[in-house]
C-alpha atoms as a PDB file:
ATOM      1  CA  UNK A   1      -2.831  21.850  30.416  1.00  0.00           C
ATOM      2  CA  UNK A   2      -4.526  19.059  28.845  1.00  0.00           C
ATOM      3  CA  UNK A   3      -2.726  16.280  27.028  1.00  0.00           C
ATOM      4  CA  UNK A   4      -4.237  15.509  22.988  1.00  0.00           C
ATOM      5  CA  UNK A   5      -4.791  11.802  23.030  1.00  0.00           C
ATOM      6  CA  UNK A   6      -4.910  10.251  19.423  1.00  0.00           C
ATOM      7  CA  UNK A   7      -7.205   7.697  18.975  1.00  0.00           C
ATOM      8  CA  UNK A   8      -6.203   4.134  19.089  1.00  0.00           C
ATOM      9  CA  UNK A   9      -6.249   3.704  15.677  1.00  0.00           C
ATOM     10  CA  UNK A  10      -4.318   6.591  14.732  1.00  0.00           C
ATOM     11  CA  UNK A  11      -1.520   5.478  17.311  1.00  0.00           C
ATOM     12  CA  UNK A  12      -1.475   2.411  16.051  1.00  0.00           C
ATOM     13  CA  UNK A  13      -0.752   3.650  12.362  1.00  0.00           C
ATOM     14  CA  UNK A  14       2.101   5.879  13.694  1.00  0.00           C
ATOM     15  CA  UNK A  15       3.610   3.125  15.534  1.00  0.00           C
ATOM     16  CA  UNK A  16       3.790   1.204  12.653  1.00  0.00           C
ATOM     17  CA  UNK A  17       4.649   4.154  10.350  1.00  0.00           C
ATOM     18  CA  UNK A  18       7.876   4.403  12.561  1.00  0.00           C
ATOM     19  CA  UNK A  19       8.744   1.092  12.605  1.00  0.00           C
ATOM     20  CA  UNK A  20       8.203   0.976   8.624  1.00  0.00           C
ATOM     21  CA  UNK A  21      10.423   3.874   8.210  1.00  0.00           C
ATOM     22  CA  UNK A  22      13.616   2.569  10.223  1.00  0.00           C
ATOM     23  CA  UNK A  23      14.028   0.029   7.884  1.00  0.00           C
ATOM     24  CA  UNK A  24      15.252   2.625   4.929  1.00  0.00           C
ATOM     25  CA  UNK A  25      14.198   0.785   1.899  1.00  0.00           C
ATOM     26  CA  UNK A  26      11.119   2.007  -0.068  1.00  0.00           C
ATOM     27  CA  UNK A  27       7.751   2.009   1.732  1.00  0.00           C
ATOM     28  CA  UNK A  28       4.434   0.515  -0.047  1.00  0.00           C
ATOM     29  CA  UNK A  29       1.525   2.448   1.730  1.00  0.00           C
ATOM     30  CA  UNK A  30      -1.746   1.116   1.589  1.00  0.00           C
ATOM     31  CA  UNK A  31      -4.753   3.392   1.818  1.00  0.00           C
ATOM     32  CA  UNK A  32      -7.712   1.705   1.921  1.00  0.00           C
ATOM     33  CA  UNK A  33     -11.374   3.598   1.478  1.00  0.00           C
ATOM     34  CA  UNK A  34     -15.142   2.072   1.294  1.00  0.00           C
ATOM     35  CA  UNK A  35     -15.116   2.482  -2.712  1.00  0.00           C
ATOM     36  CA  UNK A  36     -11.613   2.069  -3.594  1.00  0.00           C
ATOM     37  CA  UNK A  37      -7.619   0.617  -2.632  1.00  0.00           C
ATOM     38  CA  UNK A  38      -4.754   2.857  -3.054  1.00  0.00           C
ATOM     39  CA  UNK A  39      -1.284   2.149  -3.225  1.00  0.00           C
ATOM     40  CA  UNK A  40       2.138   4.120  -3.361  1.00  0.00           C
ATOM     41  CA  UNK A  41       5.764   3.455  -3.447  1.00  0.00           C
ATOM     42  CA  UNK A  42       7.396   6.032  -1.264  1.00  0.00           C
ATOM     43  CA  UNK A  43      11.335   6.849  -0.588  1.00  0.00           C
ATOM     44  CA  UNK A  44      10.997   8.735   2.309  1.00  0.00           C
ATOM     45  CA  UNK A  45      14.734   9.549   2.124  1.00  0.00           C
ATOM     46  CA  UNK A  46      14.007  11.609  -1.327  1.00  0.00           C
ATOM     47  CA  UNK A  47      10.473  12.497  -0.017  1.00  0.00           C
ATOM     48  CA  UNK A  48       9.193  11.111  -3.614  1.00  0.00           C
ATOM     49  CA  UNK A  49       6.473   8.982  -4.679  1.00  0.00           C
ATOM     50  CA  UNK A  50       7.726   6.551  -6.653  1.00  0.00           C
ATOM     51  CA  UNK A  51       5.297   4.767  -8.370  1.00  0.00           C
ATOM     52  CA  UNK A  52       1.324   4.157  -7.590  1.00  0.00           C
ATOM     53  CA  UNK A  53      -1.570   2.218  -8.537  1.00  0.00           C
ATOM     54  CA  UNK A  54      -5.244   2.261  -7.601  1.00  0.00           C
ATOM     55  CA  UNK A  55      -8.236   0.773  -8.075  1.00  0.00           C
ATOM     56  CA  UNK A  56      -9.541   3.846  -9.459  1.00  0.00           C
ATOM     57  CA  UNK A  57      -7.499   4.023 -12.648  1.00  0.00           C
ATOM     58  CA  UNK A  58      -9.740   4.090 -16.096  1.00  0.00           C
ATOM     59  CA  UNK A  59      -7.825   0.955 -17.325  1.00  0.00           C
ATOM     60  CA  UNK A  60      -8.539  -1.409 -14.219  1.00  0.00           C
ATOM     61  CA  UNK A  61     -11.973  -0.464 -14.285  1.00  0.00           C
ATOM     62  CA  UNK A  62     -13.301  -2.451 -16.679  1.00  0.00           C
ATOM     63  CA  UNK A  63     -11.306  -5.696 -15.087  1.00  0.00           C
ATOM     64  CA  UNK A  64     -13.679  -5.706 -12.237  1.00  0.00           C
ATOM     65  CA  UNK A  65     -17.266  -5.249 -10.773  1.00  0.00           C
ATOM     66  CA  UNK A  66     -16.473  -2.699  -7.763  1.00  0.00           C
ATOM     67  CA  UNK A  67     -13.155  -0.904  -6.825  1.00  0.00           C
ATOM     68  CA  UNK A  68     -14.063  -2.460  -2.745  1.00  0.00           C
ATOM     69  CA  UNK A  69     -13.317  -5.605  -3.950  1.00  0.00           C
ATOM     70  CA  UNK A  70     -10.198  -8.330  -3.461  1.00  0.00           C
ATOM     71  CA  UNK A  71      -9.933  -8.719  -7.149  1.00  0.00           C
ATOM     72  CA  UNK A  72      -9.730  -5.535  -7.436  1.00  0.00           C
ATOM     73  CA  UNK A  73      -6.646  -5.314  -4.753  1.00  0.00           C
ATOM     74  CA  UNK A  74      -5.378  -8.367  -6.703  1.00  0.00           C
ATOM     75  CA  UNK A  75      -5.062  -6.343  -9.772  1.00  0.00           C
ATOM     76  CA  UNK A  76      -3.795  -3.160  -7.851  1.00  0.00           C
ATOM     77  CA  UNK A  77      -1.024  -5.309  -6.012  1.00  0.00           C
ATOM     78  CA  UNK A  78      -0.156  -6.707  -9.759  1.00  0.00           C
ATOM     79  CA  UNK A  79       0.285  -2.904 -11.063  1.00  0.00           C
ATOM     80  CA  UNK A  80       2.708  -1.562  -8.594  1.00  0.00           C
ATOM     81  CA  UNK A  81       4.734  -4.837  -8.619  1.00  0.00           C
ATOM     82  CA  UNK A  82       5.314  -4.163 -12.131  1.00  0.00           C
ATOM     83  CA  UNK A  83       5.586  -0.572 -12.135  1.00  0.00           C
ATOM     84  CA  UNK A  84       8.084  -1.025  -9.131  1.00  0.00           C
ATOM     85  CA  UNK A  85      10.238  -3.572 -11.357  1.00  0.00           C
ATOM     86  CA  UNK A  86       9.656  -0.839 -13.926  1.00  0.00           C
ATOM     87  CA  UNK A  87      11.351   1.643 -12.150  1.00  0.00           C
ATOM     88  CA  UNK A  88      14.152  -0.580 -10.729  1.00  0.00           C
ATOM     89  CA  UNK A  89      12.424  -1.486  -6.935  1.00  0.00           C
ATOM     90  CA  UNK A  90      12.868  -5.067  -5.928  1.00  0.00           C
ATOM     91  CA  UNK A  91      12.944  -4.831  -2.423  1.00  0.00           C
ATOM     92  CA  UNK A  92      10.324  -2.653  -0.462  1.00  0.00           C
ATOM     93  CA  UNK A  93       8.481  -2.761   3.267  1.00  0.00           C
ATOM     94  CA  UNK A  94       4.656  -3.280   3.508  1.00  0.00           C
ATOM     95  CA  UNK A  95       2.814  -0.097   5.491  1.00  0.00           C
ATOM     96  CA  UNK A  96      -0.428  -1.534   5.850  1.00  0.00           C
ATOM     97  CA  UNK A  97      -1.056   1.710   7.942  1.00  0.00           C
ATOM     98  CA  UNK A  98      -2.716   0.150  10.843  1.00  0.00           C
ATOM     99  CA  UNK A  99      -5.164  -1.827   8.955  1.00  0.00           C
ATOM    100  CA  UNK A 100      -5.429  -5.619   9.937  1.00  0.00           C
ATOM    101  CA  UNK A 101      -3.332  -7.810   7.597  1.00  0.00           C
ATOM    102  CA  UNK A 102      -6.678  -8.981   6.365  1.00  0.00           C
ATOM    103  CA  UNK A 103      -9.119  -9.083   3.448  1.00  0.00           C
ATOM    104  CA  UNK A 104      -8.205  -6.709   0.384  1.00  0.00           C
ATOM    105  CA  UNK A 105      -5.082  -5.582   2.115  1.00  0.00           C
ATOM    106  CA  UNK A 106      -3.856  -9.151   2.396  1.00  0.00           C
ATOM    107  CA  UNK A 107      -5.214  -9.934  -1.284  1.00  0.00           C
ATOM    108  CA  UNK A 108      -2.785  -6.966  -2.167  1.00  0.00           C
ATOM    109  CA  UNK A 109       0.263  -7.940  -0.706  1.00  0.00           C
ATOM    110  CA  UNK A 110       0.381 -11.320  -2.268  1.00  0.00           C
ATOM    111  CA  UNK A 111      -0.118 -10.231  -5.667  1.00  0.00           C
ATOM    112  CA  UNK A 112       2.501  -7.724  -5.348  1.00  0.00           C
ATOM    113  CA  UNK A 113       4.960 -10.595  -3.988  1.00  0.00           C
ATOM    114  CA  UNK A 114       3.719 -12.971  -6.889  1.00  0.00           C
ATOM    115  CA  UNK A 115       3.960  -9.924  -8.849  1.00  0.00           C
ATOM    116  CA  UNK A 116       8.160  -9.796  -7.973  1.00  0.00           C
ATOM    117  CA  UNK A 117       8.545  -7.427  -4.951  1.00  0.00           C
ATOM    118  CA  UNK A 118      10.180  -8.856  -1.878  1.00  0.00           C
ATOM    119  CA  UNK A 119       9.223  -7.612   1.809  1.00  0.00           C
END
């Protein structure tokens, strides 16, 4: 019987998924595409998106050149920072979901912490 091995990258996000998880305060999941950045407040007691933001949204699109870009992640972090405070979240953990803490993911964390979320 052969054994399915993920790839690394995909054990890598699971790992951290776990890890995230444990914690039992709301998750903010990155997902991060070639076009776009996408970003959404889970409870995974409830199951329930909470909030969410993305780069793709009609009213951010005129704020910036490409939807690939850190300002663009800026602005995304920004949104779900206040739509979290909006919806009572102050205190959340960061799923980067295996992507290096790096670039547009790293743009979006800070302005989400500037923003007024703590993780």
């Amino acid at each position: 019987m052969k054994r399915y091995l993920a790839s690394t990258e995909a054990r890598r996000k699971q790992r951290t998924r776990l890890r995230v998880r444990a914690q039992g305060k709301p998750r903010l999941s990155v997902f991060r595409s070639g076009r776009h950045i996408y970003v959404q407040l889970i409870d995974d007691v409830l199951q329930k998106t909470l909030v969410s933001a993305s780069s793709i949204e009609k009213i951010g699109k005129s704020n910036f050149k490409s939807g690939s870009t850190c300002e663009a992640a800026h602005w995304v972090g920004q949104k779900i920072a206040e739509r979290a405070l909006g919806a009572g979240v102050t205190s959340v953990v960061f799923d980067r979901a295996g992507y290096r803490f790096h670039g547009r993911v790293k743009t979006l964390a800070e302005a989400a912490r500037t923003g007024g979320l703590l993780f």
